[in-house]
Protein backbone atom coordinates (compact mmCIF):
# COMPACT_ATOMS: atom_id res chain seq x y z
CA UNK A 1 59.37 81.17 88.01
CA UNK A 2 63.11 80.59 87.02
CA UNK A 3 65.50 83.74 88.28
CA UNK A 4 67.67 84.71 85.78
CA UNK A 5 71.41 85.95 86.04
CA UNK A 6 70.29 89.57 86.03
CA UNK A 7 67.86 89.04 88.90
CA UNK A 8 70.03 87.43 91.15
CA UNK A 9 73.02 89.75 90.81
CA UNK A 10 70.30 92.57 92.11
CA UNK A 11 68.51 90.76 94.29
CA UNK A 12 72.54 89.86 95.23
CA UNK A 13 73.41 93.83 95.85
CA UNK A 14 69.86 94.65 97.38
CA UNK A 15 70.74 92.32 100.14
CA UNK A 16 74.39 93.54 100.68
CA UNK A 17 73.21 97.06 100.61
CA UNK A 18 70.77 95.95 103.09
CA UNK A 19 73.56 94.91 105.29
CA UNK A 20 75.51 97.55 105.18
CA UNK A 21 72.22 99.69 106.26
CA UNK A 22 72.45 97.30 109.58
CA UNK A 23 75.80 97.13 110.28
CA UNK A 24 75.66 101.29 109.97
CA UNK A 25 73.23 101.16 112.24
CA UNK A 26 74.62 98.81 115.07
CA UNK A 27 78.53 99.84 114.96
CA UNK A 28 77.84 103.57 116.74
CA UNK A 29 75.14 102.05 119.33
CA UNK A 30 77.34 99.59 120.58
CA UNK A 31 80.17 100.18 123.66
CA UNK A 32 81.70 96.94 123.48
CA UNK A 33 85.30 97.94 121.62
CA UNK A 34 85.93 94.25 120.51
CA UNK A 35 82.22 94.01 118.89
CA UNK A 36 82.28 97.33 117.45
CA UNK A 37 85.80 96.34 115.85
CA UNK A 38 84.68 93.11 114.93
CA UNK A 39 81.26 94.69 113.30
CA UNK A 40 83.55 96.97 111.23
CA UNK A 41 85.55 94.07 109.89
CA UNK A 42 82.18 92.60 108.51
CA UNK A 43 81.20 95.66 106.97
CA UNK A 44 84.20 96.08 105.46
CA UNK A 45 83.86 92.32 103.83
CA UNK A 46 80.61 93.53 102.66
CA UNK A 47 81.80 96.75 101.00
CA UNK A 48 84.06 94.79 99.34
CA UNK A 49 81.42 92.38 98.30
CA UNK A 50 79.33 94.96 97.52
CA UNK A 51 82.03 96.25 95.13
CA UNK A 52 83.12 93.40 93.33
CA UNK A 53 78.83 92.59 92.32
CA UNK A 54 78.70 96.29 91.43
CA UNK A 55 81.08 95.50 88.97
CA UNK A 56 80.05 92.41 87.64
CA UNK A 57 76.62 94.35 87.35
CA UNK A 58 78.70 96.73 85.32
CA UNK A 59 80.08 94.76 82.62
CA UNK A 60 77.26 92.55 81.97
CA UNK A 61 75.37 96.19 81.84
CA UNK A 62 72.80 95.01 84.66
CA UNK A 63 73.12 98.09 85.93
CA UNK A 64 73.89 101.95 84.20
CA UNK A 65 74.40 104.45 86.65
CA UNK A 66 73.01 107.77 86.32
CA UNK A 67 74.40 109.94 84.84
CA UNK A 68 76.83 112.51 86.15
CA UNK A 69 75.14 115.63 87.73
CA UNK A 70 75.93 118.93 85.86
CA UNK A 71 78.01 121.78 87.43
CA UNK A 72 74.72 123.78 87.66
CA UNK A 73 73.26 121.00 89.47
CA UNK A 74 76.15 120.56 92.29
CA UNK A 75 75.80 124.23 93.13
CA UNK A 76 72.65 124.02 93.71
CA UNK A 77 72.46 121.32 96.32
CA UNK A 78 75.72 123.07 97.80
CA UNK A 79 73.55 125.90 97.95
CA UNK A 80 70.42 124.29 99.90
CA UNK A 81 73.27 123.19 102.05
CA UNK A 82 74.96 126.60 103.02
CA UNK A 83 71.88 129.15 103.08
CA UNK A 84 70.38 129.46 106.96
CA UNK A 85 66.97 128.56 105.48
CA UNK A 86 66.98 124.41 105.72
């Protein structure tokens, strides 16, 4: 099987996004001030990363977010959000 562009550039941002999952994870467990800097730098490098694919993904139209939630539809999650009755 031969990947194509398209593939790799989301197989690319499924594997960044999986990173960023881990490094969310391990910056608030750890004490060490130096290693919890340093894992913030990496994250950081991956946002970025994460970014500049999410772009590429863009223009070649790989990827078409959804589209924008309505007014009606951003009170009502505000409203799950704000009523006692989670």
């Amino acid at each position: 099987m031969q990947l194509n562009e398209k593939t790799m550039v989301a197989d690319t941002l499924a594997g960044i996004n999986g990173e960023l999952v881990r490094y969310g994870e391990m910056i608030p467990q750890t004490e060490n001030k130096e290693l919890k800097q340093t894992l913030k730098q990496f994250r950081n490098a991956c946002e970025q990363s994460q970014e500049e694919i999410y772009q590429l993904a863009r223009e070649k139209s790989y990827y078409v977010p959804a589209s924008k939630a309505t007014e009606e539809e951003i009170a009502h999650v505000k409203s799950l959000f704000t009523e006692s009755t989670l």
